[in-house]
C-alpha atoms as a PDB file:
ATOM      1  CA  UNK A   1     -82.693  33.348  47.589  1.00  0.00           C
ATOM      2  CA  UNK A   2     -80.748  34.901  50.597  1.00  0.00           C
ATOM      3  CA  UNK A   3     -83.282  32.850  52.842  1.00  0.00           C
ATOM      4  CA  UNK A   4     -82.449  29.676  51.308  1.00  0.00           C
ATOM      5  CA  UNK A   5     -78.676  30.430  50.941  1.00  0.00           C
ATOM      6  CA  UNK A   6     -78.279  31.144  54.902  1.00  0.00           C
ATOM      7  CA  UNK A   7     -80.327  27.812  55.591  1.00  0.00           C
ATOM      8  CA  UNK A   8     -77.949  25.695  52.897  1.00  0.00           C
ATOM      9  CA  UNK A   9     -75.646  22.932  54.787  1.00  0.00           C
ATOM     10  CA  UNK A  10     -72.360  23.991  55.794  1.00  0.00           C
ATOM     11  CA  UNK A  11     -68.837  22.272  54.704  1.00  0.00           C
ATOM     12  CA  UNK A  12     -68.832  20.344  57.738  1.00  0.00           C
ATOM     13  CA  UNK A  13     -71.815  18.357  56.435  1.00  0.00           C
ATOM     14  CA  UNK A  14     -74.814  20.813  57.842  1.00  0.00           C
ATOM     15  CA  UNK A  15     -75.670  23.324  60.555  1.00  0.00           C
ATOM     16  CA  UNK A  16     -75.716  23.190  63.903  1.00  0.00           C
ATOM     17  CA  UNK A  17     -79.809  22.563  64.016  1.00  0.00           C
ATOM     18  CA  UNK A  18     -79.925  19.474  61.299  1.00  0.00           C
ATOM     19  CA  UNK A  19     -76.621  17.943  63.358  1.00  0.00           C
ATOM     20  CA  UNK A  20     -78.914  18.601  66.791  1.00  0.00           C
ATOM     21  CA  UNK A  21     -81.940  16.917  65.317  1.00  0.00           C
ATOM     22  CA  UNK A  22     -79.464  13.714  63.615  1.00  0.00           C
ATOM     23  CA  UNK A  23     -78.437  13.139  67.765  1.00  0.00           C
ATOM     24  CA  UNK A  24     -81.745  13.394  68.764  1.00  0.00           C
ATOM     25  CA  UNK A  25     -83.084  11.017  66.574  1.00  0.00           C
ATOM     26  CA  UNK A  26     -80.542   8.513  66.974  1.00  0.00           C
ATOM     27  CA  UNK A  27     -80.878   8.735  70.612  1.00  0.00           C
ATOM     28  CA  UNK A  28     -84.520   8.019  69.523  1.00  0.00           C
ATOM     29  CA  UNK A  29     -83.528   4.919  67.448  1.00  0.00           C
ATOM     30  CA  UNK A  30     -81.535   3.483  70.085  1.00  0.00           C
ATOM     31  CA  UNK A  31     -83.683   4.008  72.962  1.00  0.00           C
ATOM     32  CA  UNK A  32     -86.604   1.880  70.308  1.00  0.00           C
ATOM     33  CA  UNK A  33     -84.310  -0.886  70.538  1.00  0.00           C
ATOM     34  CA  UNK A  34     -85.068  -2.775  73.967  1.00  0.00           C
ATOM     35  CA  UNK A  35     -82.851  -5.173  73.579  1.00  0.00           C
ATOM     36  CA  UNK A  36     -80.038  -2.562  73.537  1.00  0.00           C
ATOM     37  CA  UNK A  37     -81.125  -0.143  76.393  1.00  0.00           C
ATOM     38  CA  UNK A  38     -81.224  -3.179  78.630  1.00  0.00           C
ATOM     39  CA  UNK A  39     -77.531  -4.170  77.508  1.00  0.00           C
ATOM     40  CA  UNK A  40     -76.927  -0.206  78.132  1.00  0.00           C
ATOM     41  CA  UNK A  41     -78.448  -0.497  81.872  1.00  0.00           C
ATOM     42  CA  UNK A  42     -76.510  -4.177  82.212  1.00  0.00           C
ATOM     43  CA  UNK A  43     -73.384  -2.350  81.008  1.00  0.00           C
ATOM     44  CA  UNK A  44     -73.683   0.598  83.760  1.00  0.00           C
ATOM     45  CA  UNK A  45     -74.623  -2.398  86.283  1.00  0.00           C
ATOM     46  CA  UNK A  46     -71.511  -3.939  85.790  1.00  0.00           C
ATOM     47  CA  UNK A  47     -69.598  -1.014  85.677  1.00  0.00           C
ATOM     48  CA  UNK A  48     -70.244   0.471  88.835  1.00  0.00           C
ATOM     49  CA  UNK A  49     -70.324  -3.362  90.498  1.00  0.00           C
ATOM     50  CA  UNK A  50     -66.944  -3.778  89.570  1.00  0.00           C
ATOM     51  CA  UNK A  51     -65.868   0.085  90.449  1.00  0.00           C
ATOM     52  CA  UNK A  52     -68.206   1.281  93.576  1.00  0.00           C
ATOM     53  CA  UNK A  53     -68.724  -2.809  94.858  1.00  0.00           C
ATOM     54  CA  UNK A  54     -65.352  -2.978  96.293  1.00  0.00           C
ATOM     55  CA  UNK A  55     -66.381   0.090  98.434  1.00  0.00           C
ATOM     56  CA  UNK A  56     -69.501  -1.481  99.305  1.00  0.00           C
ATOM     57  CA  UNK A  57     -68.493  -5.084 100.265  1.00  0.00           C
ATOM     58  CA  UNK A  58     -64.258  -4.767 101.093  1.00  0.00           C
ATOM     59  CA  UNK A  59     -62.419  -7.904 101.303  1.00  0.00           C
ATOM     60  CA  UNK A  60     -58.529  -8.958 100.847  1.00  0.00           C
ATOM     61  CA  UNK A  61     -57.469  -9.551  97.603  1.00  0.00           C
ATOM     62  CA  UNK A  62     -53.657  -9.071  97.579  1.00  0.00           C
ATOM     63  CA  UNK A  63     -52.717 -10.862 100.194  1.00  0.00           C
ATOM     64  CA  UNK A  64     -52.709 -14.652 100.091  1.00  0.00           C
ATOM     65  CA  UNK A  65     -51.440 -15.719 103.205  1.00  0.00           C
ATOM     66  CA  UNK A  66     -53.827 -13.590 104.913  1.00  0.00           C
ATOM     67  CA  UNK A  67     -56.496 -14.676 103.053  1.00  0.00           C
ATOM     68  CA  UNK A  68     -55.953 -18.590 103.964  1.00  0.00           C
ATOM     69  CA  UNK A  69     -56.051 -17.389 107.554  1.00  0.00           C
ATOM     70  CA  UNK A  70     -59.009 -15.725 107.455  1.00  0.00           C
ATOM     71  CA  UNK A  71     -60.906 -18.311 105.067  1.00  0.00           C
ATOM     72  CA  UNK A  72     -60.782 -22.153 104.261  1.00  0.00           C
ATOM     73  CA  UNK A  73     -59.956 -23.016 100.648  1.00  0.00           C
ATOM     74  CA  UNK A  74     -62.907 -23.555  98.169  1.00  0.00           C
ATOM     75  CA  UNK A  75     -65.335 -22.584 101.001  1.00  0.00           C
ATOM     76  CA  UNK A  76     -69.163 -22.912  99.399  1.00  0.00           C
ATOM     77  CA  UNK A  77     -71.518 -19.740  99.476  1.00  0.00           C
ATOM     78  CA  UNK A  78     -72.365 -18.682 102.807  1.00  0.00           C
ATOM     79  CA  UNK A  79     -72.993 -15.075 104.710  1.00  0.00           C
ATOM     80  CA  UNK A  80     -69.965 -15.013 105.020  1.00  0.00           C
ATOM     81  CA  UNK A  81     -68.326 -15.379 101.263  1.00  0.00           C
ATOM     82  CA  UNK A  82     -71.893 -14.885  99.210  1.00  0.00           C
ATOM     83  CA  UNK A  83     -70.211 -16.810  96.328  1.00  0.00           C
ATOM     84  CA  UNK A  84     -67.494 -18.810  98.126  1.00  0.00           C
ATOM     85  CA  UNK A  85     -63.708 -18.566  98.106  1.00  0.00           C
ATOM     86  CA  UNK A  86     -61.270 -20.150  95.902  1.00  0.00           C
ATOM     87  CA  UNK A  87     -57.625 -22.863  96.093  1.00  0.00           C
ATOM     88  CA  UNK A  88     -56.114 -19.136  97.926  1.00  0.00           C
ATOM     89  CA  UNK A  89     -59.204 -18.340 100.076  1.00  0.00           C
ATOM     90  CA  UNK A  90     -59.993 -15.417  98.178  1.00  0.00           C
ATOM     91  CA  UNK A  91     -63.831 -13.918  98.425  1.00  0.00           C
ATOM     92  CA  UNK A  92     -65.017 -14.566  94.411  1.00  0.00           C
ATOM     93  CA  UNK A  93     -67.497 -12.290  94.922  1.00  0.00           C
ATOM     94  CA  UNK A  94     -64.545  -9.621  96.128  1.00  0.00           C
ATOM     95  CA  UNK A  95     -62.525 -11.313  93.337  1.00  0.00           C
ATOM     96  CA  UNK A  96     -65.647 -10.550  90.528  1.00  0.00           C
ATOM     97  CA  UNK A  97     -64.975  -7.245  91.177  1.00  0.00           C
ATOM     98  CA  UNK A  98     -60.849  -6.677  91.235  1.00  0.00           C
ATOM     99  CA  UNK A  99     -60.561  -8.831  88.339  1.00  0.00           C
ATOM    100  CA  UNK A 100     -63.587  -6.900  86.314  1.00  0.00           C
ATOM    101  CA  UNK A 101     -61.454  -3.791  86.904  1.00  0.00           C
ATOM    102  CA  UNK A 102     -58.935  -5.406  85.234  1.00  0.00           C
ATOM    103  CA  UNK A 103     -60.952  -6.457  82.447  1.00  0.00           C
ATOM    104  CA  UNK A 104     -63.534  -4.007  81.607  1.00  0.00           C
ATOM    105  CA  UNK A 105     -59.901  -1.160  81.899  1.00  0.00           C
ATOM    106  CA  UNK A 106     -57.880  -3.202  79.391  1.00  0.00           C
ATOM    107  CA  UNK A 107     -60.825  -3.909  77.508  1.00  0.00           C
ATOM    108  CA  UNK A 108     -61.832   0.138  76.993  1.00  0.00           C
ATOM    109  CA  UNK A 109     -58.135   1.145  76.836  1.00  0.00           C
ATOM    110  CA  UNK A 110     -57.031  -1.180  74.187  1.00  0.00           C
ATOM    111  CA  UNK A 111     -60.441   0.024  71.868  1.00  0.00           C
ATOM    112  CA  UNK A 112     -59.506   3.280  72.315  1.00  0.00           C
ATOM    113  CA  UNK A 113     -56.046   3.057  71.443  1.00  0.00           C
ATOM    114  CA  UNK A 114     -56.713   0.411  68.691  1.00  0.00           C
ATOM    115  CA  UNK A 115     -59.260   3.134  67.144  1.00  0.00           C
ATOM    116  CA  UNK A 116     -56.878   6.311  67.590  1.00  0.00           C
ATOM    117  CA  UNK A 117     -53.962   4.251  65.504  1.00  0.00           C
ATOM    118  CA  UNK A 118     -56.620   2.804  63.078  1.00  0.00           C
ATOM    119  CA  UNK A 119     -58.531   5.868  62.255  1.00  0.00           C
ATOM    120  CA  UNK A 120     -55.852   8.288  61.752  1.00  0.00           C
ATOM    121  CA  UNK A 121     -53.594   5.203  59.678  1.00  0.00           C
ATOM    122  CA  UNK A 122     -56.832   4.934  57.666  1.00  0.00           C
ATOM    123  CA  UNK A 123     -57.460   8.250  56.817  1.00  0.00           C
ATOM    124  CA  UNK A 124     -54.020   9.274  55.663  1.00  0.00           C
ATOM    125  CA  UNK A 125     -53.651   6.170  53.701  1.00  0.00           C
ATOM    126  CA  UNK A 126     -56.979   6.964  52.282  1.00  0.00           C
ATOM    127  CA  UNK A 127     -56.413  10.355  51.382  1.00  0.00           C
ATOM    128  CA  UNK A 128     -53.476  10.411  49.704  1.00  0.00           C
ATOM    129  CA  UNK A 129     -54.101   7.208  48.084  1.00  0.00           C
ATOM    130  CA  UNK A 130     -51.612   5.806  45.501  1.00  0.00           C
ATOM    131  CA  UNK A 131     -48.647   3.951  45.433  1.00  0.00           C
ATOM    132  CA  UNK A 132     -48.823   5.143  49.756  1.00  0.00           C
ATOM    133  CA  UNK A 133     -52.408   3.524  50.094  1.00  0.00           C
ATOM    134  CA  UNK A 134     -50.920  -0.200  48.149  1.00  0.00           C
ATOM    135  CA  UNK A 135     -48.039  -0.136  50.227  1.00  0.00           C
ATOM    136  CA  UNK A 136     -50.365   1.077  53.546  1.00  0.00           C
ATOM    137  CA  UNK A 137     -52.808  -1.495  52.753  1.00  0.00           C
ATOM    138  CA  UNK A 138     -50.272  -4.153  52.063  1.00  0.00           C
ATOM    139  CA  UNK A 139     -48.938  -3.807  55.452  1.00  0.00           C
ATOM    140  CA  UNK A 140     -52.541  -4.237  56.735  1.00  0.00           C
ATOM    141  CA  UNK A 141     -52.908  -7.340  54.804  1.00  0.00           C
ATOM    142  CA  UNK A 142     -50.160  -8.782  55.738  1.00  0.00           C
ATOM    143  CA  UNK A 143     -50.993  -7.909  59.799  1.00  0.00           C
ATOM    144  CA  UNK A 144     -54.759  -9.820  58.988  1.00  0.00           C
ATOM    145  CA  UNK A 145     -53.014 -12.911  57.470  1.00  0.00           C
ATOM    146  CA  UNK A 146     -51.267 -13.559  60.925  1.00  0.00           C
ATOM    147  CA  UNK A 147     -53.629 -15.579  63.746  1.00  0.00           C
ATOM    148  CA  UNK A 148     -54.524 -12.921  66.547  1.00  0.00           C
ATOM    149  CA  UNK A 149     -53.807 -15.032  69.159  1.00  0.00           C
ATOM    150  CA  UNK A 150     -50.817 -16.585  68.134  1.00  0.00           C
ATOM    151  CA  UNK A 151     -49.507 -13.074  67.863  1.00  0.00           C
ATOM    152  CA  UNK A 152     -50.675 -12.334  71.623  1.00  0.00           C
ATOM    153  CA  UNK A 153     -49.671 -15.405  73.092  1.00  0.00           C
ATOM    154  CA  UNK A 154     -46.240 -15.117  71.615  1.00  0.00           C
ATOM    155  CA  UNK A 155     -45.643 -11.759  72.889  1.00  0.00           C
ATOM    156  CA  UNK A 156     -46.877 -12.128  76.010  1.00  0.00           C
ATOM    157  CA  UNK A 157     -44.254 -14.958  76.529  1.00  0.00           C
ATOM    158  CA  UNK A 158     -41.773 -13.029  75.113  1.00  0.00           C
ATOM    159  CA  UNK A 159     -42.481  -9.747  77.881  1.00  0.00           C
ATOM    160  CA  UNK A 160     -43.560 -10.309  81.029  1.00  0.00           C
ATOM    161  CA  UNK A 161     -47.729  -9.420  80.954  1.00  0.00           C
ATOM    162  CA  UNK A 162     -48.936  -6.354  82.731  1.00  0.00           C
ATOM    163  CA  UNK A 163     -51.644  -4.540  82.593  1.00  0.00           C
ATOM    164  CA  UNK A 164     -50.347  -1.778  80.390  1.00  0.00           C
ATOM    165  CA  UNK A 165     -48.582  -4.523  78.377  1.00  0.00           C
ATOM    166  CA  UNK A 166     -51.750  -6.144  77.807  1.00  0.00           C
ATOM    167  CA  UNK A 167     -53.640  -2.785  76.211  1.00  0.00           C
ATOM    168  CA  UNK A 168     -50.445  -2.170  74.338  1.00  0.00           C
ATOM    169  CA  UNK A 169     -50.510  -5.836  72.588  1.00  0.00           C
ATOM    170  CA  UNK A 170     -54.036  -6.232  72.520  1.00  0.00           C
ATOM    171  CA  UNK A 171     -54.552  -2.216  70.814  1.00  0.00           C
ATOM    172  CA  UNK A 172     -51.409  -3.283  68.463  1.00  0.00           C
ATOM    173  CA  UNK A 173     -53.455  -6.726  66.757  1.00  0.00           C
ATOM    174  CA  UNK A 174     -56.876  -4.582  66.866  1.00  0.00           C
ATOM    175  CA  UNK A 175     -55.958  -1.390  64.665  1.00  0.00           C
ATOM    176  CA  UNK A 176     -55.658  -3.504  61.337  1.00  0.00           C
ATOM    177  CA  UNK A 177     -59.568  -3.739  61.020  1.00  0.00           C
ATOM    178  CA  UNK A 178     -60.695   0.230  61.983  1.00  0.00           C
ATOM    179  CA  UNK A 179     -57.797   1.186  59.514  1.00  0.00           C
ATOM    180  CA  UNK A 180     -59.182  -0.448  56.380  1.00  0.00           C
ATOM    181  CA  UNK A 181     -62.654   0.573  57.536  1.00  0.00           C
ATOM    182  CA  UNK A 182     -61.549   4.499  57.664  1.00  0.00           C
ATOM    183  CA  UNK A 183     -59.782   4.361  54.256  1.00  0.00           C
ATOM    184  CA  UNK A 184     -62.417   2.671  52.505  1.00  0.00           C
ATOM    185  CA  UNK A 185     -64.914   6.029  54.444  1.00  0.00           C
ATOM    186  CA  UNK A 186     -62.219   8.336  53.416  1.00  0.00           C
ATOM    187  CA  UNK A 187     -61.805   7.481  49.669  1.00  0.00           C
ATOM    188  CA  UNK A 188     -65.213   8.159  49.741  1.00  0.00           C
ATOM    189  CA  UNK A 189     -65.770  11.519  51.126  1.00  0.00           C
ATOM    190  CA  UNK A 190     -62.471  12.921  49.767  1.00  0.00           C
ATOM    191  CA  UNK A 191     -64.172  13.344  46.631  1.00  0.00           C
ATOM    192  CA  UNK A 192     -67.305  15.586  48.535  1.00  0.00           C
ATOM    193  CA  UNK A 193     -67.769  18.916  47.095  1.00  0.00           C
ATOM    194  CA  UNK A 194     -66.828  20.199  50.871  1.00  0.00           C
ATOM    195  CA  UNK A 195     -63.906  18.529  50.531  1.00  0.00           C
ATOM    196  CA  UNK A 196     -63.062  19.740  47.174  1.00  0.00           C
ATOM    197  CA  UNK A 197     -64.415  23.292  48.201  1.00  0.00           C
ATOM    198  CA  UNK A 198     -61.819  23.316  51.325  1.00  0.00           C
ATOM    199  CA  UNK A 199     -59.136  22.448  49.070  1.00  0.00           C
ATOM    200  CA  UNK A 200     -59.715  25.365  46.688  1.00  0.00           C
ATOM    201  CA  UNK A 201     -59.733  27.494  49.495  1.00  0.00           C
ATOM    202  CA  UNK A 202     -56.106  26.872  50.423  1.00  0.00           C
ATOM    203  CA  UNK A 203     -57.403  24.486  53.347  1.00  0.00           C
ATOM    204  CA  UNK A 204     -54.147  22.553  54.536  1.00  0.00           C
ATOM    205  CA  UNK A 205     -54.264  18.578  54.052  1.00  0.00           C
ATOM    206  CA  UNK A 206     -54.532  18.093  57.964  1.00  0.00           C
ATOM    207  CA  UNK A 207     -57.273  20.504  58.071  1.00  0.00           C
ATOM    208  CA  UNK A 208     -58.911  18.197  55.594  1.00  0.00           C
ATOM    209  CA  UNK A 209     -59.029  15.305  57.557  1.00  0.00           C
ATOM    210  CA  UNK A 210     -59.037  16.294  61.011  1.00  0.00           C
ATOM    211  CA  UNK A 211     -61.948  18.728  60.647  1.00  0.00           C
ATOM    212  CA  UNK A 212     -63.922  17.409  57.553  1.00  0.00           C
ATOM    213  CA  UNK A 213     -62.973  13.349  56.987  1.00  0.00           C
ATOM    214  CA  UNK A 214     -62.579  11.971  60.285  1.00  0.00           C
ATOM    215  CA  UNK A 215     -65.668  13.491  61.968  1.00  0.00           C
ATOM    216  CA  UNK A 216     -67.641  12.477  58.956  1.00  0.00           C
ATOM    217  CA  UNK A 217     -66.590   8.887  60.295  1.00  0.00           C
ATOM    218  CA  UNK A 218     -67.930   9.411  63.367  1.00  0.00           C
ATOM    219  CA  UNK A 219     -70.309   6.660  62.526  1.00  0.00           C
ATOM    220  CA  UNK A 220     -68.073   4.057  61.716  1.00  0.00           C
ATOM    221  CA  UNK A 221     -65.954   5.127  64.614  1.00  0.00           C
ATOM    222  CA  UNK A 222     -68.260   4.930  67.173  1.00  0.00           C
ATOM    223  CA  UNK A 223     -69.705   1.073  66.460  1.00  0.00           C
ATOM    224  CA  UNK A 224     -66.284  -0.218  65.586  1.00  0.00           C
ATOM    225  CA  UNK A 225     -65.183   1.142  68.806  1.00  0.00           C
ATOM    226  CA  UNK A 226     -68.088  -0.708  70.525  1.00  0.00           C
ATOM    227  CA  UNK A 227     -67.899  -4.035  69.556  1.00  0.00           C
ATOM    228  CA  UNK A 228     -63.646  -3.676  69.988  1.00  0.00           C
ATOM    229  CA  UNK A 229     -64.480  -3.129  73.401  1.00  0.00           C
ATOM    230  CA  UNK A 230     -65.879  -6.863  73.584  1.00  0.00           C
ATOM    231  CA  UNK A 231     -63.406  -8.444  71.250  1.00  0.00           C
ATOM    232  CA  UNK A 232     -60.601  -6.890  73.742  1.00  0.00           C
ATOM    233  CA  UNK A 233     -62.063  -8.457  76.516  1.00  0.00           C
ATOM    234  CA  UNK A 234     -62.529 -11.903  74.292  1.00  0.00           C
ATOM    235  CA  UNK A 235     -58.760 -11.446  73.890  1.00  0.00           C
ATOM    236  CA  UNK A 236     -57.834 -10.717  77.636  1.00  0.00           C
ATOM    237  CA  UNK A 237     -60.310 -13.682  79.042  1.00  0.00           C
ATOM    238  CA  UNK A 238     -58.642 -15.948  76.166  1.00  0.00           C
ATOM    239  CA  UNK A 239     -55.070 -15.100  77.413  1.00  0.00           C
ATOM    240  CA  UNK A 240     -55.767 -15.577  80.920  1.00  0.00           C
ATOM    241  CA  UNK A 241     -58.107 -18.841  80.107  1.00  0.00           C
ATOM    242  CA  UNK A 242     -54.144 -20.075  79.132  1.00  0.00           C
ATOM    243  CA  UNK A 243     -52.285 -18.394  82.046  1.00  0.00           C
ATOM    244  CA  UNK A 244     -50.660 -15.646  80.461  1.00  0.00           C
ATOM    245  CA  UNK A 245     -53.303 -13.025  82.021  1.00  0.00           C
ATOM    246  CA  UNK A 246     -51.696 -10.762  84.817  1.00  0.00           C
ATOM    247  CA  UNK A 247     -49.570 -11.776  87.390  1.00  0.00           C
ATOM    248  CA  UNK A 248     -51.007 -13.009  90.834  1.00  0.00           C
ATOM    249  CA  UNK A 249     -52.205 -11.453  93.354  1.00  0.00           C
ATOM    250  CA  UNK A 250     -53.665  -9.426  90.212  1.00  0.00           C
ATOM    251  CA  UNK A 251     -56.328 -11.095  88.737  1.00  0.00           C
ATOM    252  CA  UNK A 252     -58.800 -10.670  85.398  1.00  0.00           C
ATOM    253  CA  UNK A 253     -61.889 -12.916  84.177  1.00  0.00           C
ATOM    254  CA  UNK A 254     -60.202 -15.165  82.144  1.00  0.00           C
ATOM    255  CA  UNK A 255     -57.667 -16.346  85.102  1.00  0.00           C
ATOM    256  CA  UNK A 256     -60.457 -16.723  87.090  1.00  0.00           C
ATOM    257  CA  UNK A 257     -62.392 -18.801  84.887  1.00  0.00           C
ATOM    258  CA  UNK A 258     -58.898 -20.815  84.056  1.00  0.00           C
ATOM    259  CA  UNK A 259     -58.655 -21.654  87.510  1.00  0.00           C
ATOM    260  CA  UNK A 260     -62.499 -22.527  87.757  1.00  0.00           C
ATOM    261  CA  UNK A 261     -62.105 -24.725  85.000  1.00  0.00           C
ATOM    262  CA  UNK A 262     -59.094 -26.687  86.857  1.00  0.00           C
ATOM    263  CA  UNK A 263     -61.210 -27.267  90.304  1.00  0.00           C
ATOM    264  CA  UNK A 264     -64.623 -28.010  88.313  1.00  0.00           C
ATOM    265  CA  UNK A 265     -64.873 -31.564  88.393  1.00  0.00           C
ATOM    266  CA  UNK A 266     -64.554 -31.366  92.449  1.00  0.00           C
ATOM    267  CA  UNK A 267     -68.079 -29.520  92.518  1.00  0.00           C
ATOM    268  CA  UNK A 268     -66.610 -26.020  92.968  1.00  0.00           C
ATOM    269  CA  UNK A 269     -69.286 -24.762  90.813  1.00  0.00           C
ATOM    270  CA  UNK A 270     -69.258 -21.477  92.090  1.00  0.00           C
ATOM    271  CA  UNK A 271     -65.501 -20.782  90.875  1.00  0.00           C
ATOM    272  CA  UNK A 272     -66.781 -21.184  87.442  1.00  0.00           C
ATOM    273  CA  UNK A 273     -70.141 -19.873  86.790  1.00  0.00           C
ATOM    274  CA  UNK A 274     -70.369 -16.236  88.173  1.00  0.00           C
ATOM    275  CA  UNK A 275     -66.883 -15.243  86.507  1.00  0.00           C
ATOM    276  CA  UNK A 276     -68.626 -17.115  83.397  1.00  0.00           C
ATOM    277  CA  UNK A 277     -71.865 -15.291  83.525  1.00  0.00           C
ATOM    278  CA  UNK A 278     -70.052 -11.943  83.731  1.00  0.00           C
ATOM    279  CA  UNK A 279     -68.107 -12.553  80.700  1.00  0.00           C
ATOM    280  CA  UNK A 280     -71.310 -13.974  78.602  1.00  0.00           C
ATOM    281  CA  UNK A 281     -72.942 -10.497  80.174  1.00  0.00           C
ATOM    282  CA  UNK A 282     -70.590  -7.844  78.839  1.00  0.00           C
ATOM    283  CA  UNK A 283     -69.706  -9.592  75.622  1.00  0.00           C
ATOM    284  CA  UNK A 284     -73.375  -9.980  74.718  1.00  0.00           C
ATOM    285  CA  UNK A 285     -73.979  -6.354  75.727  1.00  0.00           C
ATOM    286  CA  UNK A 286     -71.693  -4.742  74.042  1.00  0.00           C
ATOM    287  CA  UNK A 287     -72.848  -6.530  70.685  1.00  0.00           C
ATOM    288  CA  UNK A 288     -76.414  -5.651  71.112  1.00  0.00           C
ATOM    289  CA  UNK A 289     -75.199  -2.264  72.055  1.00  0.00           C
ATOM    290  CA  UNK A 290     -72.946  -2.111  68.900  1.00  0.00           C
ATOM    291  CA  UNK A 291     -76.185  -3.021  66.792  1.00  0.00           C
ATOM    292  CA  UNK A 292     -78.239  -0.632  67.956  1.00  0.00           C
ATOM    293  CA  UNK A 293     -75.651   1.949  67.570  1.00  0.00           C
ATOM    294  CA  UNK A 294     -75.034   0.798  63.475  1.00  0.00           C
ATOM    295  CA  UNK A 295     -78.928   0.954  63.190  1.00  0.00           C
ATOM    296  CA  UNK A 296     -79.722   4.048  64.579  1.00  0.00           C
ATOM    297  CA  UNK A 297     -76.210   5.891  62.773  1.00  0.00           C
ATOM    298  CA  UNK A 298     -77.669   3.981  59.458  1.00  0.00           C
ATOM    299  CA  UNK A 299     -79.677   7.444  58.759  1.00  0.00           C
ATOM    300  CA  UNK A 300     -76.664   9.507  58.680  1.00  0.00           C
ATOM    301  CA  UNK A 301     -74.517   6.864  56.193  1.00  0.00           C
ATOM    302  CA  UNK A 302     -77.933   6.829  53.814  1.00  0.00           C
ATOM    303  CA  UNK A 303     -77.409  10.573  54.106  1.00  0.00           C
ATOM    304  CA  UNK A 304     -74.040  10.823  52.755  1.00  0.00           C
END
């Protein structure tokens, strides 16, 4: 009995060997999944393209009138621009990589911040539940019923778009979803004999869901969290697609494809396609990423 008492799960949902061997064979899940360790490896590409490239292959992308002297306008591929230059004589190679900063940092920033205000909205709302979770909910409802992009667009106009700007509106339209996601997770495990056991034992209410709700989330968390990464960048390429990305010389995907778009029909093919393909690359990515994630974390939810 004392053998089988010391080997019994602990509150925080089992021991340290059963959470060791859950990692390791969701790690083993995932890695099954070819389709998502090849969007992992295209993810890491990209990544360090857009972060270590620019140390690799330096051009000038802040300074337009420099750039027109050093470069024609919409100058095909060559050895000396591998993917051209655009209407300012910027490298688009070079211009990839700046602008994928851009993206792929508002993108990650606005998730995380979007998940943070979400998870810990969701949880309290679902823990204390009554007349706090209608009127908590409510307010989520009514956030849902109003177009995303409208939303953006209009307060973009409104403020002048930066970078930091950009996570904050794009994190404040993407915490509605993660929210009802944690509360519907939390009215769940709040009724867990763990739960109920740290409650007799005088545990305090943030105890409760900082150490014992919101890790038992982790799940949700961590795929929401993926595929917000994608839907943030959807957002910043849309709002730059309609010219209310960040302000020149800055630069992100969606700008870049805007301006693509424009010189298209002249045969300036190569202003359109690459920035294209990267956005196609990451979104796509990301999902399959996201996928594998839900599938392999599936064990853990059966669990429960």
């Amino acid at each position: 009995m004392t053998l089988a008492s010391n080997q019994s799960p602990s509150p925080e949902g089992g021991n340290a060997g059963s959470e060791l061997g859950f990692w390791r064979s969701t790690i083993r899940v995932f890695a099954e999944n070819r389709l998502a360790v090849v969007s992992l490896f295209v993810l890491i590409f990209v990544v360090l393209f857009c972060f270590i490239g620019p140390l690799l292959y330096r051009t000038n992308q802040t300074d337009a009138q420099k750039a027109l002297l050093e470069s024609i306008q919409h100058a095909s591929p060559s050895w000396s621009h591998l993917l051209g230059t655009d209407a300012n004589g910027f490298d688009i190679l070079g211009r990839l990589m700046y602008g994928g900063q851009i993206a792929l940092i508002v993108g990650f920033l606005a998730a995380i911040v979007a998940t943070v205000i979400g998870v810990s909205y969701g949880a309290l709302s679902g823990f204390f539940g009554g007349w706090f979770d209608a009127l908590a909910m409510r307010i989520v409802d009514v956030g849902l019923s109003i177009p995303v992009l409208f939303l953006l667009i209009a307060l973009v106009t409104i403020y002048r778009p930066t970078a930091p700007l950009l996570i904050i509106v794009i994190a404040a339209v993407s915490w509605l979803v993660p929210a009802r996601l944690i509360r519907a997770e939390t009215l769940s495990l709040r009724t867990r004999e763990y739960v109920q056991a740290v409650r007799a034992m005088g545990g305090s209410r943030s105890r409760i869901i900082g150490r014992h709700l919101i890790p038992n989330s982790v799940g949700t968390i961590v795929v929401f969290a993926t595929f917000d990464v994608a839907d943030s960048i959807l957002l910043l390429a849309s709002l730059g697609f309609l010219g209310l990305g960040v302000p020149a010389p800055q630069t992100d995907w969606g700008t870049m494809l805007s301006n693509g778009v424009d010189v298209a029909a002249n045969g300036y093919w190569w202003e359109i396609y690459p920035v294209g393909l990267c956005i196609v690359l990451v979104v796509v990515a990301l999902n399959y990423i996201g996928d594998a994630l839900r599938d392999a974390l599936e064990v853990r939810l059966q669990r429960r």
